[in-house]
N, C-alpha and C. Protein backbone atom coordinates (compact mmCIF):
# COMPACT_ATOMS: atom_id res chain seq x y z
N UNK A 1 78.11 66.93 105.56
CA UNK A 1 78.24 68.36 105.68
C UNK A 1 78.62 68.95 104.32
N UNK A 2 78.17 70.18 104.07
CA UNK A 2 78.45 70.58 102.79
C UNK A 2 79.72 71.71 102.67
N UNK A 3 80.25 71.51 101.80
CA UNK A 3 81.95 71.86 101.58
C UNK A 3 81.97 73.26 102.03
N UNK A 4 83.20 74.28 102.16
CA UNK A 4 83.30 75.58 102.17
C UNK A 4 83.44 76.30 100.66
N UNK A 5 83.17 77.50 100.98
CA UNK A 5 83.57 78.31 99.57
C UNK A 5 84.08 79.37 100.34
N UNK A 6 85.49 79.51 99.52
CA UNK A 6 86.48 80.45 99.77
C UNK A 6 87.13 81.19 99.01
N UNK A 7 88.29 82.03 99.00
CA UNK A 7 88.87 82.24 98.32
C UNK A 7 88.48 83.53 97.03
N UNK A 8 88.98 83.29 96.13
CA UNK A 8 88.56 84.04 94.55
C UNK A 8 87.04 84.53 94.69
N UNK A 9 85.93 82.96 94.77
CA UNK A 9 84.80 82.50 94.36
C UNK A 9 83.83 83.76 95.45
N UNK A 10 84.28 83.92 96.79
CA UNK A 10 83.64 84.45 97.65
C UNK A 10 84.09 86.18 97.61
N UNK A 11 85.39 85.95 96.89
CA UNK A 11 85.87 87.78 97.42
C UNK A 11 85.26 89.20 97.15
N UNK A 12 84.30 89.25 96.29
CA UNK A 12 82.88 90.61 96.04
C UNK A 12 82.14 90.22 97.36
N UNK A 13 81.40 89.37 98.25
CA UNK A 13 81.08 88.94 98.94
C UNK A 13 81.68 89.62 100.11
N UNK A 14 82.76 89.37 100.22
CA UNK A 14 83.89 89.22 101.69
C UNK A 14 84.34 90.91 101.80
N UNK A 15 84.15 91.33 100.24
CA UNK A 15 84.64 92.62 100.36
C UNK A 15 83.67 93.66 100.60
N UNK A 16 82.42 93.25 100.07
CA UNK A 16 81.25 93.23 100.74
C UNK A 16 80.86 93.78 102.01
N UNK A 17 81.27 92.46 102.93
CA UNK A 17 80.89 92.69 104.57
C UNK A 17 82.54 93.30 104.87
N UNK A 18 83.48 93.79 104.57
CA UNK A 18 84.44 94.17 105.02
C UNK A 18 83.76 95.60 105.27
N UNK A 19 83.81 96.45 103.85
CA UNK A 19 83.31 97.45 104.03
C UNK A 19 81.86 97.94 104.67
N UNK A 20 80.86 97.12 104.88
CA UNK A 20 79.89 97.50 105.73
C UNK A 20 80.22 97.56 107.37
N UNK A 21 81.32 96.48 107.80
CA UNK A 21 81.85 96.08 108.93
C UNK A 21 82.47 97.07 109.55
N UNK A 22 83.21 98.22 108.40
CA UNK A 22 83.73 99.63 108.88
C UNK A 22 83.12 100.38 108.92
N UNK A 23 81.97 100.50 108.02
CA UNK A 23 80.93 102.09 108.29
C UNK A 23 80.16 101.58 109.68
N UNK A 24 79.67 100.32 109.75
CA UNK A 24 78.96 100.50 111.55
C UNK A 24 79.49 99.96 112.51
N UNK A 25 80.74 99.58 112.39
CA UNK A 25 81.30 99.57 113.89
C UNK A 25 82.35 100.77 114.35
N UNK A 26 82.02 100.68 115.69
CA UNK A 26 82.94 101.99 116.16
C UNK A 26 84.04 102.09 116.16
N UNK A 27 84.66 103.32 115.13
CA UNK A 27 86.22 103.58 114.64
C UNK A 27 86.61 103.16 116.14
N UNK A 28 87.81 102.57 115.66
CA UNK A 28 88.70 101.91 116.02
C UNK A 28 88.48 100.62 117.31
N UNK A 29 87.21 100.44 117.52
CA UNK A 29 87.04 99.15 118.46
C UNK A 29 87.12 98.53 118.53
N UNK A 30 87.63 97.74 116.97
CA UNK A 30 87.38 96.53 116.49
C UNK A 30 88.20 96.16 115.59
N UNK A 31 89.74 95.34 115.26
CA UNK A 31 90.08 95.06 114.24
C UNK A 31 89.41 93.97 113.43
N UNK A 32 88.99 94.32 111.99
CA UNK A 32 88.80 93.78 111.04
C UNK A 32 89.98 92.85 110.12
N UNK A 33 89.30 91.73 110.00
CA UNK A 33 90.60 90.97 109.34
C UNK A 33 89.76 90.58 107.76
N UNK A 34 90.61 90.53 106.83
CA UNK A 34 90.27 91.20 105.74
C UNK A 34 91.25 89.40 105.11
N UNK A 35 90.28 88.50 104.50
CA UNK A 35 90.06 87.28 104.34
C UNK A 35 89.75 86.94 102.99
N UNK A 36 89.78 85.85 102.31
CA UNK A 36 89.40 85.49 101.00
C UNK A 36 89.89 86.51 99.83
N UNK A 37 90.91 85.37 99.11
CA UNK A 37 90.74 85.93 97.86
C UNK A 37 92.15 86.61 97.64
N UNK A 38 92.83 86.68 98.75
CA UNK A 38 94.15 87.40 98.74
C UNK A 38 95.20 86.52 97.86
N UNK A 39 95.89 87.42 96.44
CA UNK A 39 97.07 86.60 95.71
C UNK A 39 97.79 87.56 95.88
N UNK A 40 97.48 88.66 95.96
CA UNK A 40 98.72 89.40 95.55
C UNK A 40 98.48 91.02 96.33
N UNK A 41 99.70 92.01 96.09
CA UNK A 41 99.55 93.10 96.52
C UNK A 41 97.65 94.25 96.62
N UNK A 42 97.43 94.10 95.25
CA UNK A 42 96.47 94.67 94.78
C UNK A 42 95.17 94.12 95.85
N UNK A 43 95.30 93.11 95.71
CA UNK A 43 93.98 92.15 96.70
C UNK A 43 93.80 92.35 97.90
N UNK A 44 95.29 92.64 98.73
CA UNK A 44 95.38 92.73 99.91
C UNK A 44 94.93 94.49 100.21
N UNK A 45 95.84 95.32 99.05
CA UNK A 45 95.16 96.50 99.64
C UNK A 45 93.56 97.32 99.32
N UNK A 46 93.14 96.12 98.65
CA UNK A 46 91.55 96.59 98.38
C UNK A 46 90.67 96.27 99.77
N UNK A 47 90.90 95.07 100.47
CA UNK A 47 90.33 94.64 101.45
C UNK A 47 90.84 96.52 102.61
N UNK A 48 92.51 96.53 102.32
CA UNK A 48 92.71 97.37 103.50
C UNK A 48 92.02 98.93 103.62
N UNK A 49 92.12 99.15 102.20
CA UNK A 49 90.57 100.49 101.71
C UNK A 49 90.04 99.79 102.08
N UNK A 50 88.91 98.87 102.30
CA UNK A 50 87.42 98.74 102.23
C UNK A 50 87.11 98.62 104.02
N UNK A 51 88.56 98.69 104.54
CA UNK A 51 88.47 98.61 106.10
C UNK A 51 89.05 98.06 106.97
N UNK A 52 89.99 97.15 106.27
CA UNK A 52 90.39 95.43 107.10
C UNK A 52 91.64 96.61 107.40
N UNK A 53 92.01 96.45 109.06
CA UNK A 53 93.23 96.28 109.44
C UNK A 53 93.80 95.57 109.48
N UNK A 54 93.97 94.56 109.38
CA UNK A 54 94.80 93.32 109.15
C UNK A 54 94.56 92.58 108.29
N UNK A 55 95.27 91.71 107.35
CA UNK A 55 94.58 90.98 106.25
C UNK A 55 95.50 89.29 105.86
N UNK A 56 94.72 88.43 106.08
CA UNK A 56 94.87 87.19 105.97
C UNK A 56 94.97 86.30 104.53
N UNK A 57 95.93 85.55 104.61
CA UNK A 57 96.92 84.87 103.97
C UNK A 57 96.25 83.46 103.34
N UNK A 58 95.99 82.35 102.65
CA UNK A 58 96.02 81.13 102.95
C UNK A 58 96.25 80.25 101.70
N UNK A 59 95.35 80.33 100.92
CA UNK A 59 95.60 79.53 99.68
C UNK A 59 96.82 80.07 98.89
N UNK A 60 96.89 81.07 98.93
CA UNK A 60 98.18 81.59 98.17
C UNK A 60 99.51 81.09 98.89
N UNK A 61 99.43 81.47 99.77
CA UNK A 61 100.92 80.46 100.94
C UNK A 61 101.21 79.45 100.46
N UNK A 62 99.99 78.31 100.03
CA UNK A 62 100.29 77.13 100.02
C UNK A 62 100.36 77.25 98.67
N UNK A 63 99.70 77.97 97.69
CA UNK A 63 100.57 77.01 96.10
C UNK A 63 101.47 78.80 95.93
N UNK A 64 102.16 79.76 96.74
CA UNK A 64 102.77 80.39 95.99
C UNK A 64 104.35 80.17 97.03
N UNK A 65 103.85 79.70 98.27
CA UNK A 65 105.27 79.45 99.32
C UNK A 65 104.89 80.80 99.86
N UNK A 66 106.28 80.59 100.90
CA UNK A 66 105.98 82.05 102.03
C UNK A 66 106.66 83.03 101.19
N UNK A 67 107.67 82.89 99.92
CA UNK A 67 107.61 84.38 99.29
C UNK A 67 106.73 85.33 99.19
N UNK A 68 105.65 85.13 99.03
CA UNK A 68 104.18 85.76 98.55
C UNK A 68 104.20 86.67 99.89
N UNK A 69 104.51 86.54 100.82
CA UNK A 69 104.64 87.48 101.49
C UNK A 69 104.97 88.41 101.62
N UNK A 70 106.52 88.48 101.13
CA UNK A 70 107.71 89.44 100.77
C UNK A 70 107.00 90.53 99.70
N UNK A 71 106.47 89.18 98.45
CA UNK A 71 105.95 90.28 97.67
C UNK A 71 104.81 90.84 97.41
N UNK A 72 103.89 90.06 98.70
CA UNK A 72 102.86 91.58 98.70
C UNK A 72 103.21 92.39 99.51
N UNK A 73 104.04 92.46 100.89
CA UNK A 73 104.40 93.56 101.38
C UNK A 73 104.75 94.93 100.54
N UNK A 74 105.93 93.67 99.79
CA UNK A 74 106.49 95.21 98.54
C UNK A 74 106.14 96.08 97.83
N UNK A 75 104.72 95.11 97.69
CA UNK A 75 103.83 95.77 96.50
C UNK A 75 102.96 96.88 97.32
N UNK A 76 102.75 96.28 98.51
CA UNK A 76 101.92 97.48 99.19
C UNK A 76 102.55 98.64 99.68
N UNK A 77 104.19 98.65 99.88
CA UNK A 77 104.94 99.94 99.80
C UNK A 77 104.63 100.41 98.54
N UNK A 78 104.60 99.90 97.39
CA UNK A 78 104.33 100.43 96.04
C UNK A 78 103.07 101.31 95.73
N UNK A 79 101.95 100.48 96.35
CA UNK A 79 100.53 101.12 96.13
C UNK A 79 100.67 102.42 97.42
N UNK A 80 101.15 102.11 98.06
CA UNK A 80 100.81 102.93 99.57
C UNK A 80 101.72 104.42 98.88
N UNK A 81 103.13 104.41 98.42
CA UNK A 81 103.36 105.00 98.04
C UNK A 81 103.03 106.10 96.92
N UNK A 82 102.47 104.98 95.72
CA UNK A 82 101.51 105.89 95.13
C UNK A 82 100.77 106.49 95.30
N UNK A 83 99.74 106.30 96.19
CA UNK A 83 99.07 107.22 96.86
C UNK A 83 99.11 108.22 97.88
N UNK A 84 100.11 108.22 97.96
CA UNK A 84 100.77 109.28 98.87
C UNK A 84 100.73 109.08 100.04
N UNK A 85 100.84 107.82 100.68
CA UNK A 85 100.68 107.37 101.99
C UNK A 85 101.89 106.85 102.77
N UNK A 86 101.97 107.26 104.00
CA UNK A 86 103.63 106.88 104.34
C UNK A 86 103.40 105.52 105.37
N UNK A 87 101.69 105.04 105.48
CA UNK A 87 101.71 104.01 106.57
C UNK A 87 100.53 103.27 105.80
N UNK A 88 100.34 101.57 106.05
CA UNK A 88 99.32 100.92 105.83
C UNK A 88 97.87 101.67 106.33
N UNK A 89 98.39 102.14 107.62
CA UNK A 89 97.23 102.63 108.27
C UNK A 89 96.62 103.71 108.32
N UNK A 90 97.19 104.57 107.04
CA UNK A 90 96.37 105.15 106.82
C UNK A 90 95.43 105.20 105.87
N UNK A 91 95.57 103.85 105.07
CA UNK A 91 95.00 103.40 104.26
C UNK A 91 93.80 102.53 105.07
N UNK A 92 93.46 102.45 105.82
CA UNK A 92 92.18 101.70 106.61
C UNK A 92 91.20 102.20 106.23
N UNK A 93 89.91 101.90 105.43
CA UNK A 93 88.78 102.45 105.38
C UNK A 93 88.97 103.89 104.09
N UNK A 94 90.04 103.73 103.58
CA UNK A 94 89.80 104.94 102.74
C UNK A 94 88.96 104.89 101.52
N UNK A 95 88.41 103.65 101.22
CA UNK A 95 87.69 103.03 99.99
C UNK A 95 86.45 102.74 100.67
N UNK A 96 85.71 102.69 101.57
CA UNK A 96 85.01 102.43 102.41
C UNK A 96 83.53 103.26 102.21
C-alpha cells in the first residue's frame, strides 16, 4: 500500500476543499473539520476563515506536547480579537 501525505505537504490542498466544502454545502448542516497542517494559531484560524468549524490537531501534539493547545487557543483570542470578533464562530467562513 502506498504511504499517506499529510500535514504541511497537503495544507493548499486541504485548504482548498475546506473552502469549497463551505460555499456548497448548506449553511450550517454540516460541521466541517478543518485538518492538515495545523502548528500553530495562524494555521488553525485560516482553515476557520476558509470554513472549518472545528479544527484538528495531530502531528503537532506529538512533537510540540499538549501545550500547543493552550497556545493556539491563545493565539486565536489574539487573532479573533484583532479582528474585531468576540467568538470563533464568527469567524466560520469569513475567508471563504
Amino acid at each position: 500500500m502506498p504511504g499517506a501525505a499529510s500535514g504541511k505537504p497537503v495544507e493548499p490542498l486541504i485548504n482548498n476543499c475546506i473552502r469549497e466544502l463551505y460555499r456548497r454545502l448548506p449553511a450550517g448542516r454540516f460541521a466541517i473539520i478543518g485538518a492538515g497542517g495545523v502548528f500553530n494559531a495562524e494555521d488553525a484560524y485560516r482553515k476557520i476563515r476558509l470554513g472549518a468549524s472545528l479544527v484538528q490537531i495531530y502531528t503537532a501534539l506529538i512533537y510540540e506536547g499538549p501545550g500547543i493547545v493552550r497556545r493556539i487557543n491563545r493565539g486565536l483570542c489574539q487573532l479573533l480579537q484583532r479582528d474585531g470578533l468576540r467568538h470563533v464562530s464568527e469567524a466560520v467562513g469569513m475567508g471563504a
